[in-house]
Protein backbone atom coordinates (compact mmCIF):
# COMPACT_ATOMS: atom_id res chain seq x y z
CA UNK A 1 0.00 0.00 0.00
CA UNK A 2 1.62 3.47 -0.98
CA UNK A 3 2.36 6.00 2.07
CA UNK A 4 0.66 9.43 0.83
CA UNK A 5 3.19 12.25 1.43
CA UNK A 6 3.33 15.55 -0.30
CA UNK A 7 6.36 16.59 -2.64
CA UNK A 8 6.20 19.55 -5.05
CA UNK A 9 8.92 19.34 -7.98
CA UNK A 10 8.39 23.40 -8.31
CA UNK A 11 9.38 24.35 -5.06
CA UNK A 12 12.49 25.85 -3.91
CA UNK A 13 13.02 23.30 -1.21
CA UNK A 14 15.19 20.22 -2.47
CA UNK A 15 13.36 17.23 -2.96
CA UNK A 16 14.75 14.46 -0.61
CA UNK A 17 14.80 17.69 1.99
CA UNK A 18 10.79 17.40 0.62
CA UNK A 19 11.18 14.04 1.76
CA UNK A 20 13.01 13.96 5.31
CA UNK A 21 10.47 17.28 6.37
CA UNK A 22 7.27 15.33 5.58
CA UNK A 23 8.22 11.82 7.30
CA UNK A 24 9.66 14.08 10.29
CA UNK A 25 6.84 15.35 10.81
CA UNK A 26 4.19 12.14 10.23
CA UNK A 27 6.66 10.47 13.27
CA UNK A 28 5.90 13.52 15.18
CA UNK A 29 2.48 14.04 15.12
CA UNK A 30 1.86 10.21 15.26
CA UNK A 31 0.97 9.33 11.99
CA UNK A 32 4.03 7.01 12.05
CA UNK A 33 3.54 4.93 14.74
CA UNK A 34 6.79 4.01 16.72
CA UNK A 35 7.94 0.02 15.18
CA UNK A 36 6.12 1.21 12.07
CA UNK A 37 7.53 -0.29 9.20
CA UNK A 38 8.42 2.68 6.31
CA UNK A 39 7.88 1.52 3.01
CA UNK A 40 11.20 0.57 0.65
CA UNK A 41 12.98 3.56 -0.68
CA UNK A 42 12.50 1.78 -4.16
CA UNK A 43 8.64 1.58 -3.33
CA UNK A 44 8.48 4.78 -2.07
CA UNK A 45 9.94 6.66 -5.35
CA UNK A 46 8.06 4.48 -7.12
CA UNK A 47 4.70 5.96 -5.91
CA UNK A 48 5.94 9.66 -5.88
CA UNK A 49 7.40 9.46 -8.89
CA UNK A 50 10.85 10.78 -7.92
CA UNK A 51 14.44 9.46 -7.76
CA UNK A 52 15.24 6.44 -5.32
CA UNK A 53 18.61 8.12 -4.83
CA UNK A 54 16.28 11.12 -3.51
CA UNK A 55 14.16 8.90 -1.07
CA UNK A 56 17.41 7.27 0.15
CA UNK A 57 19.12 10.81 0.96
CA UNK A 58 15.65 11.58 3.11
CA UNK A 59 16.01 8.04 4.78
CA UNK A 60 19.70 8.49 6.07
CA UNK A 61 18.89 12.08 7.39
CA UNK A 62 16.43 10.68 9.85
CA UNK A 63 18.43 7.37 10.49
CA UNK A 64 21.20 9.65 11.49
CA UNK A 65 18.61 12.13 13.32
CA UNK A 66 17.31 9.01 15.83
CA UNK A 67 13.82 9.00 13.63
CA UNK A 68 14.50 5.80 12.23
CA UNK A 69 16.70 2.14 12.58
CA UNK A 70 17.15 -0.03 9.88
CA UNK A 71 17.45 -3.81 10.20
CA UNK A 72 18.88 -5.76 7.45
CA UNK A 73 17.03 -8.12 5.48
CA UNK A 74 13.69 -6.82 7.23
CA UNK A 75 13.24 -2.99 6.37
CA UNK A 76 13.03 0.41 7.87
CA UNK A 77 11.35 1.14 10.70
CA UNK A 78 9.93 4.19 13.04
CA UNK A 79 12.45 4.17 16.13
CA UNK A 80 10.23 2.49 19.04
CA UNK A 81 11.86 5.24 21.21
CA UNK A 82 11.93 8.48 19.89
CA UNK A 83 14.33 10.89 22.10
CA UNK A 84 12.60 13.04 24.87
CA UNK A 85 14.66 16.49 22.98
CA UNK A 86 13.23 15.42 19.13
CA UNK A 87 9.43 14.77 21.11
CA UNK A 88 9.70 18.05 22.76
CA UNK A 89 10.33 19.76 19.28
CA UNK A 90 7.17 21.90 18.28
CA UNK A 91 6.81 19.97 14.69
CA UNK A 92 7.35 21.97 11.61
CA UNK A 93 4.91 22.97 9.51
CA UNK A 94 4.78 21.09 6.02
CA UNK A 95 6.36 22.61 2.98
CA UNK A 96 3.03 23.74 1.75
CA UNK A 97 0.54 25.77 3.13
CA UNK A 98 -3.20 26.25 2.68
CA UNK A 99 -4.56 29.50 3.19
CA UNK A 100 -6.53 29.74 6.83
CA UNK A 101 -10.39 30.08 6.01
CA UNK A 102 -12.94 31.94 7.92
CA UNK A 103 -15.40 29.39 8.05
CA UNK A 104 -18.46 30.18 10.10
CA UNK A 105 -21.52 27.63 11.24
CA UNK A 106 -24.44 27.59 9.54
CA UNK A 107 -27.35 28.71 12.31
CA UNK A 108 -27.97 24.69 12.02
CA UNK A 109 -24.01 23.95 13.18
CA UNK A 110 -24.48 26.12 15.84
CA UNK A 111 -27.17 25.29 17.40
CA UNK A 112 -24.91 21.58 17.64
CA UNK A 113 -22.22 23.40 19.28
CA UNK A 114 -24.48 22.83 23.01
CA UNK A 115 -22.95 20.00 24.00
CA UNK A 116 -24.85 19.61 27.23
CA UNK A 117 -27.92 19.08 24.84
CA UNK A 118 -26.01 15.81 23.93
CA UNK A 119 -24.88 14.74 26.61
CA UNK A 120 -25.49 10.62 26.98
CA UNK A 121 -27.82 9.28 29.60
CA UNK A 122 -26.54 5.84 29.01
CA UNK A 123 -25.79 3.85 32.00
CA UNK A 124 -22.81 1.38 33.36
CA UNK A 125 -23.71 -0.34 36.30
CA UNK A 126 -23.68 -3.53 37.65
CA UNK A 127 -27.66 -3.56 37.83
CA UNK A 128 -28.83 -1.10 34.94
CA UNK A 129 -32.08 0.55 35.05
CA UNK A 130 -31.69 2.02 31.65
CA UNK A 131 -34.63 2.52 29.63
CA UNK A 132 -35.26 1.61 25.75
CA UNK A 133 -33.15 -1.34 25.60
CA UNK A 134 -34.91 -4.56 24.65
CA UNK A 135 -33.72 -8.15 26.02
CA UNK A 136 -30.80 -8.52 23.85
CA UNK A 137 -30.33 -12.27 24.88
CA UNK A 138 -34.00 -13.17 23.84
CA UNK A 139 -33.98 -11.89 20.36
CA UNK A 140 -33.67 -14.85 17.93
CA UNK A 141 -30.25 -14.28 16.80
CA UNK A 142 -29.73 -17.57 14.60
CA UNK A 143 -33.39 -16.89 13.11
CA UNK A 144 -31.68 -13.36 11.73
CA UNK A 145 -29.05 -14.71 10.59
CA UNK A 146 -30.64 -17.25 7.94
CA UNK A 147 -32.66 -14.24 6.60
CA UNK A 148 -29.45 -11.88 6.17
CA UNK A 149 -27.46 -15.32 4.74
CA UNK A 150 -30.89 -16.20 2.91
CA UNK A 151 -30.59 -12.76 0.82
CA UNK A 152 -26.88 -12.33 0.56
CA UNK A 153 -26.21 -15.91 -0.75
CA UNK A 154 -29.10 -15.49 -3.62
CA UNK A 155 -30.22 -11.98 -3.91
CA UNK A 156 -27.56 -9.52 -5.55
CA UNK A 157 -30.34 -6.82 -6.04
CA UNK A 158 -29.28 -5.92 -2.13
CA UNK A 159 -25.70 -4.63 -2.96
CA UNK A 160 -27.28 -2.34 -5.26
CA UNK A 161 -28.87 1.13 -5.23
CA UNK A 162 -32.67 1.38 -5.68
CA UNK A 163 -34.95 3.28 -7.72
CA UNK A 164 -36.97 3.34 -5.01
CA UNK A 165 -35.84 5.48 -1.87
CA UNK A 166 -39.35 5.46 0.33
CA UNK A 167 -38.10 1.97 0.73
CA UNK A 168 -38.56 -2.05 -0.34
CA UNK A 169 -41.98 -1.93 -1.40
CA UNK A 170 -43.08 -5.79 0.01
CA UNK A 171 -41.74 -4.58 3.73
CA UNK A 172 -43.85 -1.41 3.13
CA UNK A 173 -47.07 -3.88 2.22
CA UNK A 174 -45.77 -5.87 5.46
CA UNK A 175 -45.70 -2.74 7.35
CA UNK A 176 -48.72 -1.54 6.16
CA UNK A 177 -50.78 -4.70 6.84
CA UNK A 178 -48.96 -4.92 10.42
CA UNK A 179 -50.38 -1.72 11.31
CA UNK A 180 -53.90 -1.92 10.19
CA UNK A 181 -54.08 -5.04 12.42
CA UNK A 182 -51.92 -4.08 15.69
CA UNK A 183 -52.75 -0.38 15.58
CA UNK A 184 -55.98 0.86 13.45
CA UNK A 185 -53.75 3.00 10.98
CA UNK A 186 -55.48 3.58 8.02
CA UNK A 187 -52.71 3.92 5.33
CA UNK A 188 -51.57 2.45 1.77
CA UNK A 189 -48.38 1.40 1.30
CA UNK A 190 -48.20 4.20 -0.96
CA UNK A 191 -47.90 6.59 2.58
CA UNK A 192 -45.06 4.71 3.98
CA UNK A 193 -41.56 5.70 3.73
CA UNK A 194 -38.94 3.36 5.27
CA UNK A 195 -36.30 5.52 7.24
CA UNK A 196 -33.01 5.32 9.01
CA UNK A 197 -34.66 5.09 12.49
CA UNK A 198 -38.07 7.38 14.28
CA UNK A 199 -35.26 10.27 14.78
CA UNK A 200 -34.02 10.29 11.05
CA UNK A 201 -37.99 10.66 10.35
CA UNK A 202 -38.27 13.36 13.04
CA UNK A 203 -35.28 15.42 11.30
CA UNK A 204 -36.62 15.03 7.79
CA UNK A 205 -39.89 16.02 9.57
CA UNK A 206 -38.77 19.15 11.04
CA UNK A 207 -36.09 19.89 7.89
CA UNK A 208 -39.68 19.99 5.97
CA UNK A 209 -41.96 21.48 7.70
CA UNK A 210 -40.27 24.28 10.57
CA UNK A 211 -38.60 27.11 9.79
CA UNK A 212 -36.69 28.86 12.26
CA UNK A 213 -38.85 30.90 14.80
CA UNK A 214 -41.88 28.46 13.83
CA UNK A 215 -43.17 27.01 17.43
CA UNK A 216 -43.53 23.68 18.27
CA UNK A 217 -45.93 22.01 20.89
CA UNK A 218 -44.55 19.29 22.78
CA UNK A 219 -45.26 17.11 26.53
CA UNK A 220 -44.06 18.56 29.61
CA UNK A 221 -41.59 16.44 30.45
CA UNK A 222 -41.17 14.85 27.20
CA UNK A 223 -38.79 13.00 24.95
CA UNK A 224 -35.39 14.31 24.54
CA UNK A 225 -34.54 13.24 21.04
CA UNK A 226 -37.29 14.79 19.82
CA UNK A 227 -36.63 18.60 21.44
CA UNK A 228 -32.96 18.49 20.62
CA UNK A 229 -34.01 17.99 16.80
CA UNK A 230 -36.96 20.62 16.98
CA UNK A 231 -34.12 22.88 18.55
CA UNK A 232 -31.22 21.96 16.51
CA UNK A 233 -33.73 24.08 13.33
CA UNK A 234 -34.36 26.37 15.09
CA UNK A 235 -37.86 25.52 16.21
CA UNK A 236 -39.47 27.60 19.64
CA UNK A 237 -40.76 24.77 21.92
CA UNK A 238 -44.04 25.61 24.19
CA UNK A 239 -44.45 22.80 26.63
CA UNK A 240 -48.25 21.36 27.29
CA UNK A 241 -47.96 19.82 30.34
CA UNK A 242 -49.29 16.03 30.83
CA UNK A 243 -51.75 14.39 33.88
CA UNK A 244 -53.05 10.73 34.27
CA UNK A 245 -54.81 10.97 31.04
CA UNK A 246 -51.99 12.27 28.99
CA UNK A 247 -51.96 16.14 27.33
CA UNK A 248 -53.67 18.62 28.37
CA UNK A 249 -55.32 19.39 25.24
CA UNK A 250 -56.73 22.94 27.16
CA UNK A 251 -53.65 24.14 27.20
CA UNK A 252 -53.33 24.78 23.86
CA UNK A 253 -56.52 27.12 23.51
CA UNK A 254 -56.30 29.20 26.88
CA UNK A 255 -54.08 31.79 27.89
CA UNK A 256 -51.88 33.04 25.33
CA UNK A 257 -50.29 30.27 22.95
CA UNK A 258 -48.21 30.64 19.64
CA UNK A 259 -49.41 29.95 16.35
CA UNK A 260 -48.55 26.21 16.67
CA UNK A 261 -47.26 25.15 13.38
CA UNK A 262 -46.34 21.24 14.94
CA UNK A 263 -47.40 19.23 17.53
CA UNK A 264 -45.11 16.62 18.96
CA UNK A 265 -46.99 13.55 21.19
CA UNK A 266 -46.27 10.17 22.31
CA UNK A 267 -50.27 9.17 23.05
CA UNK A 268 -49.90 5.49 23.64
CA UNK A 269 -46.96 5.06 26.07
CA UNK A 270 -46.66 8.68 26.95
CA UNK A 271 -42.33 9.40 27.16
CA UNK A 272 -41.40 9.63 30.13
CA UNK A 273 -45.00 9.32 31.97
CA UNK A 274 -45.89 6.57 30.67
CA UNK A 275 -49.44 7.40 30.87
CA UNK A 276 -51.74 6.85 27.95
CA UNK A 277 -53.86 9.56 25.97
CA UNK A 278 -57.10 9.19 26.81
CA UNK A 279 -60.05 8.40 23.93
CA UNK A 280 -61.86 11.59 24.64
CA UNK A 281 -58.62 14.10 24.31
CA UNK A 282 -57.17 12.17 21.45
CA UNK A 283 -60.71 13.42 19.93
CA UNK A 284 -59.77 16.88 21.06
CA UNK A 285 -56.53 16.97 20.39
CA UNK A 286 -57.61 15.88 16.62
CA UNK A 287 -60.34 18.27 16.50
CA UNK A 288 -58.02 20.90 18.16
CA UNK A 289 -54.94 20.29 14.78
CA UNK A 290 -58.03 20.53 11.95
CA UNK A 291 -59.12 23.73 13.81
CA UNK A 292 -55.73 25.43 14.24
CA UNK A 293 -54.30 23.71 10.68
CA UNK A 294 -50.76 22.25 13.00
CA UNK A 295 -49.54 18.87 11.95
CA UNK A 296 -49.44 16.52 14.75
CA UNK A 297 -46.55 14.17 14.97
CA UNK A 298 -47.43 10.43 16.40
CA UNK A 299 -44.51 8.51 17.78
CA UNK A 300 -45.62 5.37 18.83
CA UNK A 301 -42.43 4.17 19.82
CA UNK A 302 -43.37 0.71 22.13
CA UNK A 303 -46.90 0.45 21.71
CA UNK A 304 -46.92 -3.28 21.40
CA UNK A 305 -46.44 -3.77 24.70
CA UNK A 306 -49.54 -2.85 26.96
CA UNK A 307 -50.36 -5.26 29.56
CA UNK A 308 -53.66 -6.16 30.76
CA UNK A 309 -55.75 -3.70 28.67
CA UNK A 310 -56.92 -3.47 25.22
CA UNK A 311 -54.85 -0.89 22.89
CA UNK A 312 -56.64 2.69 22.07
CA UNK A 313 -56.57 2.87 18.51
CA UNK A 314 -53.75 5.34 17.19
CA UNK A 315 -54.04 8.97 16.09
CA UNK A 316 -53.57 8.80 12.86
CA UNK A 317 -56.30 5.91 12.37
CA UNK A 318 -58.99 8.37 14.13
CA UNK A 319 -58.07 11.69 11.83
CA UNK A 320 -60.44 12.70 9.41
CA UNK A 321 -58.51 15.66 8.35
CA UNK A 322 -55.17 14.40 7.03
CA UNK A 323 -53.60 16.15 10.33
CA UNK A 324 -51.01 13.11 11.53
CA UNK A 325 -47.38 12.19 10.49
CA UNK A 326 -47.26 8.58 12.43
CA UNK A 327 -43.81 8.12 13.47
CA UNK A 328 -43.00 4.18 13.90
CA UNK A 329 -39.52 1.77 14.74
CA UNK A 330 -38.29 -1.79 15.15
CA UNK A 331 -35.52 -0.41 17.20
CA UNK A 332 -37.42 -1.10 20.89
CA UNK A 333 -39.16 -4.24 19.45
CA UNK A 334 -35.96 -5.78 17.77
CA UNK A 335 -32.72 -3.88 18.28
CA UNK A 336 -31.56 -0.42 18.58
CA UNK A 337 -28.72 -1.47 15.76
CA UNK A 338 -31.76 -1.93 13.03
CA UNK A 339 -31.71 1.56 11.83
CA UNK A 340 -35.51 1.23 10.27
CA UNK A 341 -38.02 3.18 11.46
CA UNK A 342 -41.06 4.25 8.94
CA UNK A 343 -43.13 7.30 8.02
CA UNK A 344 -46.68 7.08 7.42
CA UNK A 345 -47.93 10.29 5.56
CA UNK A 346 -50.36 12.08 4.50
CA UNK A 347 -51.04 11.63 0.61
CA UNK A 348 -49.86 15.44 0.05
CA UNK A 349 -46.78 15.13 2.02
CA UNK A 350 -44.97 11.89 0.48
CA UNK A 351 -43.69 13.34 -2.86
CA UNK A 352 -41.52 15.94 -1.07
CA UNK A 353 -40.78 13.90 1.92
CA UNK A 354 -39.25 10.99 -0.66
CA UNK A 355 -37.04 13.13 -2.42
CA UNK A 356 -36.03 14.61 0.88
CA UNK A 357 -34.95 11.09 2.39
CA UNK A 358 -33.21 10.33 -1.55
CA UNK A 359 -30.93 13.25 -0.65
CA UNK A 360 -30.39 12.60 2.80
CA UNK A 361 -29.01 8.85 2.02
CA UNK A 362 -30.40 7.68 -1.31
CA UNK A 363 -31.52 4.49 0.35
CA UNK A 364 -32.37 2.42 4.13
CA UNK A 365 -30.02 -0.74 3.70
CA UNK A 366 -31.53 -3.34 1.34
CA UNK A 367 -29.87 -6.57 3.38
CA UNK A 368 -31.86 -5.49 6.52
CA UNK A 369 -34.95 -4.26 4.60
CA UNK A 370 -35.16 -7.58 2.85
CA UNK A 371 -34.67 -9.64 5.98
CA UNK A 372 -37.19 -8.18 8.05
CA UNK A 373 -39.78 -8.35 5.20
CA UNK A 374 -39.53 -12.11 5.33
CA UNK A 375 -39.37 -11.67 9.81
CA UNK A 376 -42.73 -9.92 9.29
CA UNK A 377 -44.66 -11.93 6.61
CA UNK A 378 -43.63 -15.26 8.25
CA UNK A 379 -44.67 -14.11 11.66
CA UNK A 380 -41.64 -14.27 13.27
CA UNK A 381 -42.11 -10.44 14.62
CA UNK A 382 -45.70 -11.48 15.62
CA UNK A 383 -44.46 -14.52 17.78
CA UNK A 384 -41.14 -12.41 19.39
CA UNK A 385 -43.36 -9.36 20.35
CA UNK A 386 -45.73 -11.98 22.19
CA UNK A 387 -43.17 -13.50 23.66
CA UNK A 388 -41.52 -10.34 24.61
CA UNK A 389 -44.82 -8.73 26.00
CA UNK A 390 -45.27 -12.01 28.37
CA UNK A 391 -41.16 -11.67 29.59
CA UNK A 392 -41.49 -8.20 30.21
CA UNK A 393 -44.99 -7.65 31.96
CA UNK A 394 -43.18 -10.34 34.70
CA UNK A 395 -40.83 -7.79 34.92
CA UNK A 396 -42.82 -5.11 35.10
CA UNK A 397 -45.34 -6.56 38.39
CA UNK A 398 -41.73 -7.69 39.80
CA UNK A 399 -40.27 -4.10 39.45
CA UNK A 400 -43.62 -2.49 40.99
CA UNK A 401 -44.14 -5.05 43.70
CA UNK A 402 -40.56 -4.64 44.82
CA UNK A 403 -41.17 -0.74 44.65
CA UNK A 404 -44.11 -1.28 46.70
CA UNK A 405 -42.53 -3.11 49.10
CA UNK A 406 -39.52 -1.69 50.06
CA UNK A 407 -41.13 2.29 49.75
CA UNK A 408 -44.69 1.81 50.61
CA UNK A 409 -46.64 5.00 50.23
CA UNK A 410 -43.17 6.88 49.61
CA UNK A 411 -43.08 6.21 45.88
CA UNK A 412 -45.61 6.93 43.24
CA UNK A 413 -45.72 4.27 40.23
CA UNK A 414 -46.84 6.05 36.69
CA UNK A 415 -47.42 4.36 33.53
CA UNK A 416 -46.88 0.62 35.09
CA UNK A 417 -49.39 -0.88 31.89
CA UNK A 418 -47.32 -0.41 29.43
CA UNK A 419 -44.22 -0.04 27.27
CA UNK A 420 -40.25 -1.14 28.77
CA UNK A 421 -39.87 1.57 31.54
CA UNK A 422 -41.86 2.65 34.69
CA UNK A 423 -41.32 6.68 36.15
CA UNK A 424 -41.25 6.68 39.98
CA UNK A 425 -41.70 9.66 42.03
CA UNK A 426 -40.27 9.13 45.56
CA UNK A 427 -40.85 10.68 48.81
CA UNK A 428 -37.52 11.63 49.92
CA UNK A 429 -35.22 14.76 51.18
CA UNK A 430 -31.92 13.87 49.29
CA UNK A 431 -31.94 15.83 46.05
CA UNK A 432 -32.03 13.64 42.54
CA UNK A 433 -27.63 14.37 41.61
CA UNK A 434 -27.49 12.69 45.59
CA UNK A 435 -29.58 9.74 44.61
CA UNK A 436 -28.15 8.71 41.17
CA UNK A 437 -24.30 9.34 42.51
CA UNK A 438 -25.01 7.24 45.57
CA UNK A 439 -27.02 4.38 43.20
CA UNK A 440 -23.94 4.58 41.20
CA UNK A 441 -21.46 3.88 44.05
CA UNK A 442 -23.97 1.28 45.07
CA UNK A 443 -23.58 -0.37 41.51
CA UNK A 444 -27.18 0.43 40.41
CA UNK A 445 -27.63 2.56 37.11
CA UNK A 446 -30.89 5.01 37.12
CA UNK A 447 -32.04 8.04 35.29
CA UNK A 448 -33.44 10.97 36.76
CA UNK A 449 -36.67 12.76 35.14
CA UNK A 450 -35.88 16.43 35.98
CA UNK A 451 -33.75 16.28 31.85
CA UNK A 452 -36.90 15.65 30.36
CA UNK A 453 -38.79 19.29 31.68
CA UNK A 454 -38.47 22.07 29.38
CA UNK A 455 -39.83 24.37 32.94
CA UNK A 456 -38.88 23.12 36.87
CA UNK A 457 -38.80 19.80 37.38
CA UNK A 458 -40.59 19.02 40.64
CA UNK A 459 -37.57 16.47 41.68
CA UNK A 460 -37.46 13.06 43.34
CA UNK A 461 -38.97 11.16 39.98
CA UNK A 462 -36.48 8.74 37.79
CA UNK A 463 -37.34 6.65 35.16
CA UNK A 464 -36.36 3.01 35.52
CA UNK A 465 -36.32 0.63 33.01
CA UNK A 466 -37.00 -3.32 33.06
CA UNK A 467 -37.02 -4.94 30.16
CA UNK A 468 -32.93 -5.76 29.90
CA UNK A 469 -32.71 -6.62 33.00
CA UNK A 470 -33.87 -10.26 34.77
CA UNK A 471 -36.14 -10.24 38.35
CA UNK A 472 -33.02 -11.00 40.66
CA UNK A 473 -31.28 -8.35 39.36
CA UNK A 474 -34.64 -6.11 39.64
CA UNK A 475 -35.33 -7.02 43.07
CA UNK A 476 -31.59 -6.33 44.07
CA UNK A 477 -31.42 -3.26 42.39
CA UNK A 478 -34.46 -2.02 44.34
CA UNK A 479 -33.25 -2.86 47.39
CA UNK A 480 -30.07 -1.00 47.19
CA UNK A 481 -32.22 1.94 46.06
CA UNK A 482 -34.13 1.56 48.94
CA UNK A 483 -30.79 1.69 51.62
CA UNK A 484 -29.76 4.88 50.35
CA UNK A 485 -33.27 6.83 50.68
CA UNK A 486 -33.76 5.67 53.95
CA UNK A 487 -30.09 5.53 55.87
């Protein structure tokens, strides 16, 4: 493989001095790493088309220098020991300059530059409460496998590109015949568009549809991802805060509120709540988006797990008016790696939004695409998510009934019915950094809620989630919890 260096025949430097400068400084900076092997002086003027009696002059200047040691018979190497006065050396700067330029951020870059709006909530603990991870060790593996090997051994069409960027039409027909039987959507595969994940759809969304200064609607405490994209272009958020039965819907007609262009809601496993939009303000809030003319976005991130009650039908199967985007994934169902998420839009909205996603990455990968087609028509994603449902509602009572047990009336369970995660509120003095830092020492991972309020958070709540996790580890976990509140 050639070594890239630069050398410039037409400048006044000599060329092996070209030479010497340019490896000096590669050792210096670490692009040579020390026991590197150089390439041959014979290979090397091969590739920059110069004299090998050139290269060699460069090659004895460092030798001499301490940069390099040859060994006979097996080449020319970096010096694994570079000396401390040659390290200390500020390195030169190459032969050849480019000129500085002013570059400024575009009000997008920015508003990236925050990097406390990035900041990871991911956990490492010994027991790990963290929320939106799916039980790795109980996803058929081998299953996956033949699919990927079934495609890749006899279907070449997947190293392609496609003509078709809203995605492999059969897994939209599969999608779209999932959904009318799981969720009430009304859609034709026509609507869908297969995306790179539900946050790749919320950017294209919000790319679309927001300029900056437009204002957004969203929960109050809400979902994270979502806000730092809304933000990110420029979007003005107005929080509508959330009860038992989900949003307020009243908020958004009293007092004074913005001309809502978007609203932003997660009605059947509300994020972090995770209460459920009631029947009678999912009518409102519908009736509330026709009135006003907003879009409403749907994510219905985990809504195939609800436990012990019968599923509300989704938004976007109720509207009358064209007034959802329904944002869906296989990331919580199947694994956060499958970046494949799907749009489901309204018939005005999928020209633009395909030629959007064609720019943004042509194409979702065709392997995967293909392979969960055939996971979906077989039933394979029907049997896992009942399978699933079953392993994690155990997990779920075992989680509240250990809450319940070591807290009594000091916690507060919300949205225990549903979805992969529970949020606690707990009836304690120590603040929420005190109780996370002291979980942590105790080897227990946990996320607290007050990152998720756009306004105050009132404290003490933390969001615990069960579905990664097995009921020994659960109970344990609880129990450490529950030494540090009360000692």
């Amino acid at each position: 493989m050639d070594f890239v260096i630069t050398i410039n025949p037409q400048a006044a430097l000599p060329l092996h001095r070209q030479v010497y400068e340019e490896l000096r400084q590669a050792i210096l900076l670490g692009r040579l790493a020390p026991g590197q092997r150089l390439p041959s002086t014979r290979s090397l003027s091969q590739s920059l088309g110069i004299s090998r009696a050139t290269v060699t002059q460069g090659y004895e200047q460092l030798l001499s220098e301490g940069y390099l040691e040859a060994t006979p018979g097996s080449g020319t190497f970096v010096c694994d020991q570079i000396p401390d006065d040659l390290l200390n050396t500020v390195p030169i700067q190459s032969t050849f300059h480019v000129a500085n330029l002013s570059l400024s951020l575009s009000a997008y870059g920015a508003s990236l530059t925050n990097r406390a709006l990035f900041r990871l909530l991911e956990l490492e603990a010994q027991i790990n409460f963290s929320y939106g991870r799916p039980a790795f060790d109980k996803f058929p593996i081998d299953l996956w496998r033949k699919l990927l090997s079934r495609h890749c051994r006899f279907n070449a069409d997947v190293l392609d590109y496609t003509t078709d960027s809203m995605g492999y039409r059969p897994l939209r027909e599969a999608i779209a015949s999932y959904l009318a039987r799981s969720r009430a959507v009304k859609c034709s595969t026509e609507q869908i568009i297969i995306v790179g994940g539900s946050q790749q759809g919320l950017d294209l969304i919000t790319r679309l549809l927001i300029e900056r200064g437009d204002w957004i609607a969203v929960e109050e405490p809400g979902y994270l991802g979502a806000r730092r994209t809304f933000l990110a272009q420029g979007a003005c958020l107005f929080p509508v805060s959330v009860d038992e039965s989900g949003l307020l819907v009243s908020n958004l007609t009293t007092g004074t509120v913005p001309n809502i262009k978007l609203i932003y809601v997660t009605p059947s496993h509300q994020f972090p709540t995770g209460v459920m939009l009631s029947l009678p303000r999912r009518l409102e809030l519908l009736a509330w988006a026709q009135k006003s003319g907003a879009m409403i976005i749907e994510d219905d991130y985990d809504s195939e797990y609800r436990y012990g009650e019968r599923p509300i039908p989704a938004l976007q199967g109720l509207d009358q008016g064209n007034s959802v985007i329904y944002v869906g994934t296989f990331s919580k169902v199947l694994f956060p790696s499958l970046r494949l998420g799907y749009l489901v839009l309204p018939h005005n909205l999928v020209d633009v939004f395909t030629r959007a996603k064609w720019l943004a990455d042509r194409q979702s990968s065709l392997l995967e695409q293909h392979a969960l087609t055939d996971f979906i028509t077989e039933g394979h994603l029907e049997r896992h998510i009942r399978r699933m449902r079953s392993l994690y509602d155990q997990r779920r009572q075992t989680l509240a009934q250990s809450l319940v047990s070591h807290f009594g009336e000091r916690v507060k369970i919300l949205g225990e019915n549903a979805g992969m995660h529970l949020m606690v509120k707990i009836n304690t003095t120590l603040s929420d950094e005190e109780i996370t830092q002291c979980a942590a020492l105790a080897g227990v991972g946990i996320n607290a809620a007050h990152p998720y309020y756009l306004k105050d958070s009132p404290g003490s709540e933390f969001v615990l989630g069960y579905a990664d996790i097995d009921e020994e580890q659960i109970k344990e976990g609880v129990r450490r919890l529950a030494n540090i509140v009360f000692s």
